[in-house]
PDB file of N, CA and C in Angstrom:
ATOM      1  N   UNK A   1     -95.872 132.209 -55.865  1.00  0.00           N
ATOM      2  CA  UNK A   1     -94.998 132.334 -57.017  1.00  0.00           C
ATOM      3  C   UNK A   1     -95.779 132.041 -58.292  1.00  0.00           C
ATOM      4  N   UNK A   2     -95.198 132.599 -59.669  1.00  0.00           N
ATOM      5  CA  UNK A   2     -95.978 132.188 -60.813  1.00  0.00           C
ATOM      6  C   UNK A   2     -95.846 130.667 -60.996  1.00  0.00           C
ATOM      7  N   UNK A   3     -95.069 130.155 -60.690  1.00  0.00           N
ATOM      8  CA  UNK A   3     -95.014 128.367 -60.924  1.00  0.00           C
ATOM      9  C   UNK A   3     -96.778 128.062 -60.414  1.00  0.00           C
ATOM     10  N   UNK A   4     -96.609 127.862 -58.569  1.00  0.00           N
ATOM     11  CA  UNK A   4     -97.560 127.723 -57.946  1.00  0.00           C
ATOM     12  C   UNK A   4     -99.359 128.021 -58.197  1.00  0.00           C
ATOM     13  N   UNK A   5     -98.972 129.405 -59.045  1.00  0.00           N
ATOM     14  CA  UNK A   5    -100.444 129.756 -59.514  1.00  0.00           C
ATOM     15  C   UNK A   5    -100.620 129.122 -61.144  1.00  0.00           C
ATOM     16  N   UNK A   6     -99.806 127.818 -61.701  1.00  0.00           N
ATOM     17  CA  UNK A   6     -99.876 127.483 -62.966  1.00  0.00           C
ATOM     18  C   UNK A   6     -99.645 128.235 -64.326  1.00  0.00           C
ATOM     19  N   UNK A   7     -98.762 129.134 -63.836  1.00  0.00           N
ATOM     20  CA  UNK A   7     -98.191 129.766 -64.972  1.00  0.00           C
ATOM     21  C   UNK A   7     -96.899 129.355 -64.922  1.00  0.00           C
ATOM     22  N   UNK A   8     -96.054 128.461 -65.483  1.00  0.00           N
ATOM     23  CA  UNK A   8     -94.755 128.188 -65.515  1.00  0.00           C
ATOM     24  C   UNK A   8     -93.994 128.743 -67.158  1.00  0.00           C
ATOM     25  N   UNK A   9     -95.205 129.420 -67.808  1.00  0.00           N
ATOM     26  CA  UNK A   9     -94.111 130.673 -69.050  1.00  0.00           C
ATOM     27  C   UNK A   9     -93.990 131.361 -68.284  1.00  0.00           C
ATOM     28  N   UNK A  10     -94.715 132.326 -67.213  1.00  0.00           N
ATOM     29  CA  UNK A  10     -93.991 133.588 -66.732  1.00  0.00           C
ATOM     30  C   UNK A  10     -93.227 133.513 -66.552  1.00  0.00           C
ATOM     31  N   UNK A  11     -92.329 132.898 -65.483  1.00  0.00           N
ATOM     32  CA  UNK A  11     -91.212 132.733 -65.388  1.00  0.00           C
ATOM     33  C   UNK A  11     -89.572 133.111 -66.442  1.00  0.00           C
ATOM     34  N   UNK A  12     -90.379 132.285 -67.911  1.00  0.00           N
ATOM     35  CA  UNK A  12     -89.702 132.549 -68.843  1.00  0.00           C
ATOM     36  C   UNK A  12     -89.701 133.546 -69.550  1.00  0.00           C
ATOM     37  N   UNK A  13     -91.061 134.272 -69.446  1.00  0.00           N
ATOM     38  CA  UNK A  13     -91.079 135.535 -70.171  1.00  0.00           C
ATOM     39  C   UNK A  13     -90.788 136.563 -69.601  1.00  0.00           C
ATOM     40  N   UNK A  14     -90.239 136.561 -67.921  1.00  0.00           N
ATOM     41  CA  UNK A  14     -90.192 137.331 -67.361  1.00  0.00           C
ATOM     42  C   UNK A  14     -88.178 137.405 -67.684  1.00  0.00           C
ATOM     43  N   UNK A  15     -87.609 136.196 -68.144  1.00  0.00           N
ATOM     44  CA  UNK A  15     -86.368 136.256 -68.265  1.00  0.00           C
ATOM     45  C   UNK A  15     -86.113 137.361 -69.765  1.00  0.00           C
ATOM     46  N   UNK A  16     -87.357 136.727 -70.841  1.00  0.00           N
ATOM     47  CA  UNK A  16     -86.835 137.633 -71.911  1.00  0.00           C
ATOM     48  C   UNK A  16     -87.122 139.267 -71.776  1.00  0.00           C
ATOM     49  N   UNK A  17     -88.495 139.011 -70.897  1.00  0.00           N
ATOM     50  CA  UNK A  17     -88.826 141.105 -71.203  1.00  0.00           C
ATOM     51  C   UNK A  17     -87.262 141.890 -70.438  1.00  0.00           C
ATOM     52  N   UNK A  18     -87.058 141.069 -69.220  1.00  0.00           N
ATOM     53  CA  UNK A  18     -85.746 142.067 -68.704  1.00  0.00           C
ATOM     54  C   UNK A  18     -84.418 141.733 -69.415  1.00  0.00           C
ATOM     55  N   UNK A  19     -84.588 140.994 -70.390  1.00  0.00           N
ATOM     56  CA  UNK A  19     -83.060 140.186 -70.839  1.00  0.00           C
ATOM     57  C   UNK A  19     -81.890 139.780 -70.058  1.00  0.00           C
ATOM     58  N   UNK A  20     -82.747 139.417 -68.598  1.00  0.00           N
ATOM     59  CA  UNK A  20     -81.912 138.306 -67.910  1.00  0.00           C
ATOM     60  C   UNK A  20     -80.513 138.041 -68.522  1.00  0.00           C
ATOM     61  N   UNK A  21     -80.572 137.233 -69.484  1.00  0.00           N
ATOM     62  CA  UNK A  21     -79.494 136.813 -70.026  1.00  0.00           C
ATOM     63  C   UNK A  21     -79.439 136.959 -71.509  1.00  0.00           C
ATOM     64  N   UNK A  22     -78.345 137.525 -71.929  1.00  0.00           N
ATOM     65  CA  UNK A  22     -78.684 137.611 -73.570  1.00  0.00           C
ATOM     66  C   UNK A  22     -78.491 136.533 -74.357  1.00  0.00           C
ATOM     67  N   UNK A  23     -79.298 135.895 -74.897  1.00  0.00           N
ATOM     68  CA  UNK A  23     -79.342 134.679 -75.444  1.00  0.00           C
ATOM     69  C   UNK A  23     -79.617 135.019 -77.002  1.00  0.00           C
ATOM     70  N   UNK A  24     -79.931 136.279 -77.465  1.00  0.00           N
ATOM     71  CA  UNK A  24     -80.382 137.011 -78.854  1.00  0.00           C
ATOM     72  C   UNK A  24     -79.096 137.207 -78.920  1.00  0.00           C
ATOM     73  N   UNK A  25     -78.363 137.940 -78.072  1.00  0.00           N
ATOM     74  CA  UNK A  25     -77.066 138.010 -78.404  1.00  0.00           C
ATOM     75  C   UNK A  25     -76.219 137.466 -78.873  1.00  0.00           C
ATOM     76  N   UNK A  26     -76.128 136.233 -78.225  1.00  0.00           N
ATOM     77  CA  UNK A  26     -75.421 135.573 -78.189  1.00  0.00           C
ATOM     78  C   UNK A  26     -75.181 134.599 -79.502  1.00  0.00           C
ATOM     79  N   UNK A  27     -76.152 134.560 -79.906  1.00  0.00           N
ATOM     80  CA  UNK A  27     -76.971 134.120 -81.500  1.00  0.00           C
ATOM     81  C   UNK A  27     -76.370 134.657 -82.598  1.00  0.00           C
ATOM     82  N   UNK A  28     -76.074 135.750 -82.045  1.00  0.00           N
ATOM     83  CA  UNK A  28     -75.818 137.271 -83.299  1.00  0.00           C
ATOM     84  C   UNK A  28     -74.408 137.077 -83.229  1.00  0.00           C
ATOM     85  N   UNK A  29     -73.601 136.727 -81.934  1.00  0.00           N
ATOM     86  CA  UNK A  29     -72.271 136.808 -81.938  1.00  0.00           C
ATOM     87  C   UNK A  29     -71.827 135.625 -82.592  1.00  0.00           C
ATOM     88  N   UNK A  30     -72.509 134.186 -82.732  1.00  0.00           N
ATOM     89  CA  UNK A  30     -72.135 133.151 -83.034  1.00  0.00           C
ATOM     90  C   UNK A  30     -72.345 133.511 -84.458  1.00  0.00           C
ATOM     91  N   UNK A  31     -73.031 133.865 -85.059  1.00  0.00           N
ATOM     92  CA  UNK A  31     -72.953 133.681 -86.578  1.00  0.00           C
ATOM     93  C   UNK A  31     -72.184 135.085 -87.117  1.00  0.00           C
ATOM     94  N   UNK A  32     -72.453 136.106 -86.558  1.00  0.00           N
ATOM     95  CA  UNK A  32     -71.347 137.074 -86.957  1.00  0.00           C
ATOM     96  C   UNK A  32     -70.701 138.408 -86.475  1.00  0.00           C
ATOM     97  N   UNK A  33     -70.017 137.122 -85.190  1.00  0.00           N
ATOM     98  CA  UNK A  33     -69.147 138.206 -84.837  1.00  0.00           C
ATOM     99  C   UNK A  33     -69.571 138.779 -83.823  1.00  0.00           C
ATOM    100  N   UNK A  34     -70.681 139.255 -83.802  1.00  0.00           N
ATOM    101  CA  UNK A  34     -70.864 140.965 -82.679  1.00  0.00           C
ATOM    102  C   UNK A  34     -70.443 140.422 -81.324  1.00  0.00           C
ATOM    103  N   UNK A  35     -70.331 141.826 -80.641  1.00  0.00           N
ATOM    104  CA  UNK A  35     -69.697 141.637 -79.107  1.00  0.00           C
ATOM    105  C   UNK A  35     -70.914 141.180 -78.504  1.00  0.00           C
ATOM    106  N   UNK A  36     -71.600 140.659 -77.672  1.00  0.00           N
ATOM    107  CA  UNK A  36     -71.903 139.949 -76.713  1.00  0.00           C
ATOM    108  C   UNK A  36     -72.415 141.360 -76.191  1.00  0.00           C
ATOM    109  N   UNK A  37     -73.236 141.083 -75.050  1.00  0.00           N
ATOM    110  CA  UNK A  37     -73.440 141.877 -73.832  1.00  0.00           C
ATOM    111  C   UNK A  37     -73.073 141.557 -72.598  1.00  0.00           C
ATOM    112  N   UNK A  38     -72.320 140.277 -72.650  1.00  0.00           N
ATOM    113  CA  UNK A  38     -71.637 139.413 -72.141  1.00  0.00           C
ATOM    114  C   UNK A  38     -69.840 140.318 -71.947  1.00  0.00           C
ATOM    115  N   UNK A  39     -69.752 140.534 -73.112  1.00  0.00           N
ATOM    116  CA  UNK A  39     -68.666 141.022 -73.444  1.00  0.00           C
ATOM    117  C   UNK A  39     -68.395 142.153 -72.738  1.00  0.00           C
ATOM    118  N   UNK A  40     -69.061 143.039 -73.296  1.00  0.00           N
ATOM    119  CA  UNK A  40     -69.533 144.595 -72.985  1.00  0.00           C
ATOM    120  C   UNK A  40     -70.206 144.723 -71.376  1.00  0.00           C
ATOM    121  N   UNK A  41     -70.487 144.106 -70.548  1.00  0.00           N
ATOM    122  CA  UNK A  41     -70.677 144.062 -69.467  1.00  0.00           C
ATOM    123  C   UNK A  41     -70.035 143.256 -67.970  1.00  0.00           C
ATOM    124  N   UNK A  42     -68.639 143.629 -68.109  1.00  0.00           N
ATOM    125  CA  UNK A  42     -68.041 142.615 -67.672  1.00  0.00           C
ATOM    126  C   UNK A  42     -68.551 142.295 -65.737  1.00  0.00           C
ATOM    127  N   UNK A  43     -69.038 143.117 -65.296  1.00  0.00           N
ATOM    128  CA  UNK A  43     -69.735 142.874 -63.793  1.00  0.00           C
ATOM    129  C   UNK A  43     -70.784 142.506 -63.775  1.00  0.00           C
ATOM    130  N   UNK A  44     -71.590 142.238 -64.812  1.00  0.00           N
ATOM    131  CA  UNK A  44     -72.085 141.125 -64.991  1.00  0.00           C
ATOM    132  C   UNK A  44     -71.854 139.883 -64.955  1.00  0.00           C
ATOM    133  N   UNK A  45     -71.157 139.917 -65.268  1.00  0.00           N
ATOM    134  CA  UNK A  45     -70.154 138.206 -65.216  1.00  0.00           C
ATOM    135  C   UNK A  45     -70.368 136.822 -64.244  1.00  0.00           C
ATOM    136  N   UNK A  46     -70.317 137.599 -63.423  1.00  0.00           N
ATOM    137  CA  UNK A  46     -70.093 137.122 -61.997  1.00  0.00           C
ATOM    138  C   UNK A  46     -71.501 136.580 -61.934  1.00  0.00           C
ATOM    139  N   UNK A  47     -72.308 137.631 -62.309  1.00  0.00           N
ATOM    140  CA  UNK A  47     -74.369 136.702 -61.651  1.00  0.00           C
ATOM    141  C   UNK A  47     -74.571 135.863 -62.990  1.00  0.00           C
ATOM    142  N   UNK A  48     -73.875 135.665 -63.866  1.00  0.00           N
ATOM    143  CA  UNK A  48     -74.088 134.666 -65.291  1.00  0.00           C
ATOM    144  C   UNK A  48     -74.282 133.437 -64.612  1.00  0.00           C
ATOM    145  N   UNK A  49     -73.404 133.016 -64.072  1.00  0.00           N
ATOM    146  CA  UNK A  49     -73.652 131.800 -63.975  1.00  0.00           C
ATOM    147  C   UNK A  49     -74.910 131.424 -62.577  1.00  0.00           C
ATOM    148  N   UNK A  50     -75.200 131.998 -61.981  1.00  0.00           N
ATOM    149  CA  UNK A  50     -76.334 131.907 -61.012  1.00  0.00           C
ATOM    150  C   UNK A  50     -77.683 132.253 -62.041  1.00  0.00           C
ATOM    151  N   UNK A  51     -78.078 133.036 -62.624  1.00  0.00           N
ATOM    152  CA  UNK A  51     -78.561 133.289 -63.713  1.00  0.00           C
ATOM    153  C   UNK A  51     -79.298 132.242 -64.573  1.00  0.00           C
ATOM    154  N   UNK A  52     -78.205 131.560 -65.076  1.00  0.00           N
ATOM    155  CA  UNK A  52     -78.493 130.400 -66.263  1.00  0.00           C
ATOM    156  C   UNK A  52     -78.845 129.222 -65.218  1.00  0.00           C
ATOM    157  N   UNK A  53     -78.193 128.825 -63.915  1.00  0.00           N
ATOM    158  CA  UNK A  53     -78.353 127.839 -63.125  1.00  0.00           C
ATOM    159  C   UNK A  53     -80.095 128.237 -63.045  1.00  0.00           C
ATOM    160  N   UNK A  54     -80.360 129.401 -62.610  1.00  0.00           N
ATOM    161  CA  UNK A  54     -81.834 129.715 -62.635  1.00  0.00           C
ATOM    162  C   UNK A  54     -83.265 129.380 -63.765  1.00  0.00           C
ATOM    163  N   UNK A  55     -82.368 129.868 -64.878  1.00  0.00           N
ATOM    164  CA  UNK A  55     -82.994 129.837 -66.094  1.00  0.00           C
ATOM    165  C   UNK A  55     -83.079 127.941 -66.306  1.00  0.00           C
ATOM    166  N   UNK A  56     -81.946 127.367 -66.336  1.00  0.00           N
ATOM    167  CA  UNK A  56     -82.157 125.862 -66.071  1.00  0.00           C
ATOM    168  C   UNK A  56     -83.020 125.246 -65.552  1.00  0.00           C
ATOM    169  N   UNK A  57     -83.446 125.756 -63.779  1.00  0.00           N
ATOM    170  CA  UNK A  57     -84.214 125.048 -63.106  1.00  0.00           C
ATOM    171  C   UNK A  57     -85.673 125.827 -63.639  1.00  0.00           C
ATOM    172  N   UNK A  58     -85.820 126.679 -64.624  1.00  0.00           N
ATOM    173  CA  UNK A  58     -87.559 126.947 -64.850  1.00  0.00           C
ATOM    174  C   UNK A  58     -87.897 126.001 -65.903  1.00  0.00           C
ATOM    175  N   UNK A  59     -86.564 125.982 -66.728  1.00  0.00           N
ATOM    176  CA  UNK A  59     -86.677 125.096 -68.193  1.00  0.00           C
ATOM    177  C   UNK A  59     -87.100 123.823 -67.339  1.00  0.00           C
ATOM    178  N   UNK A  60     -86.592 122.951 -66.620  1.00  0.00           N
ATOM    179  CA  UNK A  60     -86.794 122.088 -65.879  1.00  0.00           C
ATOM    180  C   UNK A  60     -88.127 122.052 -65.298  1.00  0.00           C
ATOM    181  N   UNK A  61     -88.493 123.058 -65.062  1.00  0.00           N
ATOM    182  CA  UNK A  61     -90.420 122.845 -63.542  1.00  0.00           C
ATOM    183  C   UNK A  61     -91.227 123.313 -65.362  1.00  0.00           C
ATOM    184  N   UNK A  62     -90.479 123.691 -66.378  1.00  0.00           N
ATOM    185  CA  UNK A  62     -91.896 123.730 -67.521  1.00  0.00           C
ATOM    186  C   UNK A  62     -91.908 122.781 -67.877  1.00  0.00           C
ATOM    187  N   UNK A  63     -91.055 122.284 -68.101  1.00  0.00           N
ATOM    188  CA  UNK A  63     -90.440 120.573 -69.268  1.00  0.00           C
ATOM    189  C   UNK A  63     -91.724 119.683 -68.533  1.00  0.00           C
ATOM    190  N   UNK A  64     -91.463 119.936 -67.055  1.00  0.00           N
ATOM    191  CA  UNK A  64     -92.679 118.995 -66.610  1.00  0.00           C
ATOM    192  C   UNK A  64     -93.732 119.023 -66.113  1.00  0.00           C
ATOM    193  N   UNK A  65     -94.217 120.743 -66.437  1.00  0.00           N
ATOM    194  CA  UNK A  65     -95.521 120.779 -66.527  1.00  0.00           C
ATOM    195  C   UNK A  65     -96.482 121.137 -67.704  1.00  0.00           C
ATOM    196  N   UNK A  66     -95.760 120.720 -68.747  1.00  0.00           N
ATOM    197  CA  UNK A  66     -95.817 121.064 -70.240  1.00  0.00           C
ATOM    198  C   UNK A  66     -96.249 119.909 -70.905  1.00  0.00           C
ATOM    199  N   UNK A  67     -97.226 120.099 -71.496  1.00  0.00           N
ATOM    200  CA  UNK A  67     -97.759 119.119 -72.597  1.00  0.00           C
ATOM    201  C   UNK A  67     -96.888 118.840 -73.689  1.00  0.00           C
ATOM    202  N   UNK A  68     -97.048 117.941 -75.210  1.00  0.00           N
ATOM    203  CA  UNK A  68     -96.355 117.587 -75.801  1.00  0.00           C
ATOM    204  C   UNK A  68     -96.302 119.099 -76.636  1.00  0.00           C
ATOM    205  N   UNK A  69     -98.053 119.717 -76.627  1.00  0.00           N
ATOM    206  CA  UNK A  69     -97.795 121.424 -77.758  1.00  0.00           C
ATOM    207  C   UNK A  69     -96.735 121.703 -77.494  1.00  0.00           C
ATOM    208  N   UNK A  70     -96.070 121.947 -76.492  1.00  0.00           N
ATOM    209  CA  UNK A  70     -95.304 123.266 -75.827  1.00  0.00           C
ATOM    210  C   UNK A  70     -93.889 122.224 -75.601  1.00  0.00           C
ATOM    211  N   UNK A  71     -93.397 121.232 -76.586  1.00  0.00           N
ATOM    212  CA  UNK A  71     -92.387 120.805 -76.340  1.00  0.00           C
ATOM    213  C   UNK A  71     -91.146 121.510 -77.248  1.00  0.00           C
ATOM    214  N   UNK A  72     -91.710 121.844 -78.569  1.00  0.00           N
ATOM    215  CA  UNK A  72     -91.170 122.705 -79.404  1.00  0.00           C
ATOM    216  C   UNK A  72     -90.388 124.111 -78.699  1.00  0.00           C
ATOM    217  N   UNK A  73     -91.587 124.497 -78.242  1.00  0.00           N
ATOM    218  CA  UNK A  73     -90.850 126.058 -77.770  1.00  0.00           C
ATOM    219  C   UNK A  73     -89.596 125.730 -76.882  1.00  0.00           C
ATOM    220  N   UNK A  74     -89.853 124.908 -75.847  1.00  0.00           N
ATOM    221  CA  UNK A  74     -88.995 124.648 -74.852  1.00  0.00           C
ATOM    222  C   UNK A  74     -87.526 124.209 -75.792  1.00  0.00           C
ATOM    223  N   UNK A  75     -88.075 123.051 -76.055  1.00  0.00           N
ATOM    224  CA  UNK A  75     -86.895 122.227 -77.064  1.00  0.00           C
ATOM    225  C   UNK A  75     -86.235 123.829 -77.682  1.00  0.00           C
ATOM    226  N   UNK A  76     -86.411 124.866 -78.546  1.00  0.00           N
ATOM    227  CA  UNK A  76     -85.762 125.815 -78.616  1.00  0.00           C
ATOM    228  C   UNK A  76     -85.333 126.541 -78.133  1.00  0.00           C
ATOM    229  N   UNK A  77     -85.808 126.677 -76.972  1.00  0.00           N
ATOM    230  CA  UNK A  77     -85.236 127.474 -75.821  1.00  0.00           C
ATOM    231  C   UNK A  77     -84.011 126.491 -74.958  1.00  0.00           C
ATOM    232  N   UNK A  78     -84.124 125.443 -75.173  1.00  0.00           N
ATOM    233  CA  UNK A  78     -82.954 124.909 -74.487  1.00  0.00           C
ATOM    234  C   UNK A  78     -81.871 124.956 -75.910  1.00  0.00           C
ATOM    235  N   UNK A  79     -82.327 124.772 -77.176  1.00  0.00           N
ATOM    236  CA  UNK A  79     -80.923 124.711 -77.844  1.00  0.00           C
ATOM    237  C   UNK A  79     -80.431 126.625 -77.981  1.00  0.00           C
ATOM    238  N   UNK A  80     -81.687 127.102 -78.000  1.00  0.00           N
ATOM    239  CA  UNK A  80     -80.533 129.353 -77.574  1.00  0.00           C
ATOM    240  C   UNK A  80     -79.744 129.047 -76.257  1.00  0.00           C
ATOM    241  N   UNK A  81     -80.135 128.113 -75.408  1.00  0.00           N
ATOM    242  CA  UNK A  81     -79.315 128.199 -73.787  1.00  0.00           C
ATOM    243  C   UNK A  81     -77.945 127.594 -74.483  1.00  0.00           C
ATOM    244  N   UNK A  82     -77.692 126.563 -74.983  1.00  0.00           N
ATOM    245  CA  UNK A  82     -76.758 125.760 -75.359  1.00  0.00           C
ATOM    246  C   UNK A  82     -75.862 126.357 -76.461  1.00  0.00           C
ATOM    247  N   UNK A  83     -76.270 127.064 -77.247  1.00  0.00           N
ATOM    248  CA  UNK A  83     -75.631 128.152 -78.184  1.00  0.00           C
ATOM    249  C   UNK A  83     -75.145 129.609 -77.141  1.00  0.00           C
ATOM    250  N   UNK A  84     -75.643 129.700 -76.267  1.00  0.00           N
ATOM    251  CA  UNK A  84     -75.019 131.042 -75.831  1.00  0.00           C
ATOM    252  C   UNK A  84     -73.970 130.450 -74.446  1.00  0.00           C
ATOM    253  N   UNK A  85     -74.646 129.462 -74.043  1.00  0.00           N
ATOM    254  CA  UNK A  85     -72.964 128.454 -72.986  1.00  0.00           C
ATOM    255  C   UNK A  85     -72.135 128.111 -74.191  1.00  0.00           C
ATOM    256  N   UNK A  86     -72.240 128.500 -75.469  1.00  0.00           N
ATOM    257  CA  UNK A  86     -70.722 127.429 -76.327  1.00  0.00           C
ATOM    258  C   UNK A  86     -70.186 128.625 -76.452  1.00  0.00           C
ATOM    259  N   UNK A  87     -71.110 129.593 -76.499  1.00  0.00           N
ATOM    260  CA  UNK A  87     -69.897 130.899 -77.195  1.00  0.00           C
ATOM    261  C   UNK A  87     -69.084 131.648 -76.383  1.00  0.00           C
ATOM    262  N   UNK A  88     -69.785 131.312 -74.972  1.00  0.00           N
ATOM    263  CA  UNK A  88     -68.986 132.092 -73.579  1.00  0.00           C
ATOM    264  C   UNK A  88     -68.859 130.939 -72.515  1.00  0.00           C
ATOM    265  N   UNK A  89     -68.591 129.975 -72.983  1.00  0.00           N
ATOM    266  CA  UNK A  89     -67.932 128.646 -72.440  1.00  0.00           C
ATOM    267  C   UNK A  89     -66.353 128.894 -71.523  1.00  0.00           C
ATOM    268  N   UNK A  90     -65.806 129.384 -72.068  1.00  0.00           N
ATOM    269  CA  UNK A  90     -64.515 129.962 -71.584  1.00  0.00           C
ATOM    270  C   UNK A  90     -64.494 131.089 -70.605  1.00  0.00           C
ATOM    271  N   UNK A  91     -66.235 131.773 -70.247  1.00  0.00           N
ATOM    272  CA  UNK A  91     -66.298 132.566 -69.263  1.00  0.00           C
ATOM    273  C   UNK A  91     -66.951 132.072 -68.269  1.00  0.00           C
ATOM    274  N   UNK A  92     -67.602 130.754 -68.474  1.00  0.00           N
ATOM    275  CA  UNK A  92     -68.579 130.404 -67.520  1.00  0.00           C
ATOM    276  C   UNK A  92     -68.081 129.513 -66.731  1.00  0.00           C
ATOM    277  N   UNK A  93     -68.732 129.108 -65.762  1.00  0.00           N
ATOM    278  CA  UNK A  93     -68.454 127.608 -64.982  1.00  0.00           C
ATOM    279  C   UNK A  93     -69.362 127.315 -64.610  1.00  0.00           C
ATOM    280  N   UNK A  94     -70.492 126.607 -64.631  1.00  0.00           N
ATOM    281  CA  UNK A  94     -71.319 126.104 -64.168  1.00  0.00           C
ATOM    282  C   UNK A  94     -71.803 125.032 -62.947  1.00  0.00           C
ATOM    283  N   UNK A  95     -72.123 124.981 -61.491  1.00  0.00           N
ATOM    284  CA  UNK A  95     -71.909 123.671 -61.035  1.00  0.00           C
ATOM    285  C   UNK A  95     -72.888 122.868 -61.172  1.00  0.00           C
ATOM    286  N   UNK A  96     -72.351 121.715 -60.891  1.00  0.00           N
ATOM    287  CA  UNK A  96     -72.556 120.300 -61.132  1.00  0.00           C
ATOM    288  C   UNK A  96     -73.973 119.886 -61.435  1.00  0.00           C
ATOM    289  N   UNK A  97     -74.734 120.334 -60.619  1.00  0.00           N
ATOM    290  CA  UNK A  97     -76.359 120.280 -60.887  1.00  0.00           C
ATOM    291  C   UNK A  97     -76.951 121.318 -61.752  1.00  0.00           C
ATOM    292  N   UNK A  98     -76.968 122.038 -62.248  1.00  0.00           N
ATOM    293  CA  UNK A  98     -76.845 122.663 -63.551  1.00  0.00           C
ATOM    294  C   UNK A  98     -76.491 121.982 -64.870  1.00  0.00           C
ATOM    295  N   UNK A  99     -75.388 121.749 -64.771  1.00  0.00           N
ATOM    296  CA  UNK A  99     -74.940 121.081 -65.448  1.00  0.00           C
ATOM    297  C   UNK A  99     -75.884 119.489 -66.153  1.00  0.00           C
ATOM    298  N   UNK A 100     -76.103 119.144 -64.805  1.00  0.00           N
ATOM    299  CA  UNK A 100     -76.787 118.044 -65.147  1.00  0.00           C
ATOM    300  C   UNK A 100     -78.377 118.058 -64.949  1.00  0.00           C
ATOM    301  N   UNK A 101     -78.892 119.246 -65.104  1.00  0.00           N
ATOM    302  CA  UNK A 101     -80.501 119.853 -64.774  1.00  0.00           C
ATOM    303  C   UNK A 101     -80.229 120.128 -66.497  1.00  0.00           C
ATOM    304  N   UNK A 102     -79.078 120.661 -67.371  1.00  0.00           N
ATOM    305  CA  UNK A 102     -79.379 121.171 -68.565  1.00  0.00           C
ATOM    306  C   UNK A 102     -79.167 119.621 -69.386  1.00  0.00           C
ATOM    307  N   UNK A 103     -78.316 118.402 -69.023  1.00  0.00           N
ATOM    308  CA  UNK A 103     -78.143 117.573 -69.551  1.00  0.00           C
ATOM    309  C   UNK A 103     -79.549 116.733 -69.792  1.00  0.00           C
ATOM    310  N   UNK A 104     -80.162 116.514 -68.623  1.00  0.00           N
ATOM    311  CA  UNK A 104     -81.297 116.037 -68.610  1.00  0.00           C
ATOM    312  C   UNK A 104     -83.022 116.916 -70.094  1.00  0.00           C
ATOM    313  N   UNK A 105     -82.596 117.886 -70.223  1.00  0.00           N
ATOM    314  CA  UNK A 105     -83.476 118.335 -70.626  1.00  0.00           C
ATOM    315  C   UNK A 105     -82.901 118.509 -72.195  1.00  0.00           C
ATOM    316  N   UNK A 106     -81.874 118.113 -72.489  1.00  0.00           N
ATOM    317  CA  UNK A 106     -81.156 117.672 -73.988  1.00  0.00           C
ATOM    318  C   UNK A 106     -81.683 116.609 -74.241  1.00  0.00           C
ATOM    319  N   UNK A 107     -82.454 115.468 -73.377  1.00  0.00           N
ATOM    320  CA  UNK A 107     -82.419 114.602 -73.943  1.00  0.00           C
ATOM    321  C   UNK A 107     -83.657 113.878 -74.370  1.00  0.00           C
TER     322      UNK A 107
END
């Protein structure tokens, strides 16, 4: 896996080139308005939350194989995760370890 061979961005860059999850979106909808792809894709829905549980546990294996440089990027990449769970909060559910894999890395 890319973890294993010491690349723990691939992982992450492999979420933005396919747009995994729209988190640009979601950005755009919070400040004005636009529909989501969230929105506009409703069978999608369903793999969102397996998805972000995913995206959680990479934020998690970089957080701790990441020097202090690379605390910034992360640190922003967890507050786009946290802006795009507030705006589709009412579509998601997240379980419990997720939940507390994203709490841990808020702090």
């Amino acid at each position: 896996s890319l973890w294993e061979k010491g690349q723990p961005e691939a992982p992450l860059d492999l979420f933005d080139r396919e747009h995994l999850l729209p988190l640009a979106a979601a950005a755009e909808a919070a400040a004005g308005g636009v529909a989501s792809a969230m929105e506009a894709d409703g069978e999608m829905l369903v793999e969102y939350p397996r998805l972000v549980a995913n995206y959680v546990r990479i934020l998690c294996y970089a957080a701790s194989r990441q020097g202090a440089g690379a605390a910034a990027n992360l640190q922003a990449r967890v507050r786009q995760l946290q802006m795009y769970l507030a705006v589709h909060s009412h579509k998601l559910v997240l379980d419990q370890e997720t939940t507390e894999a994203l709490a841990r890395l808020t702090l």
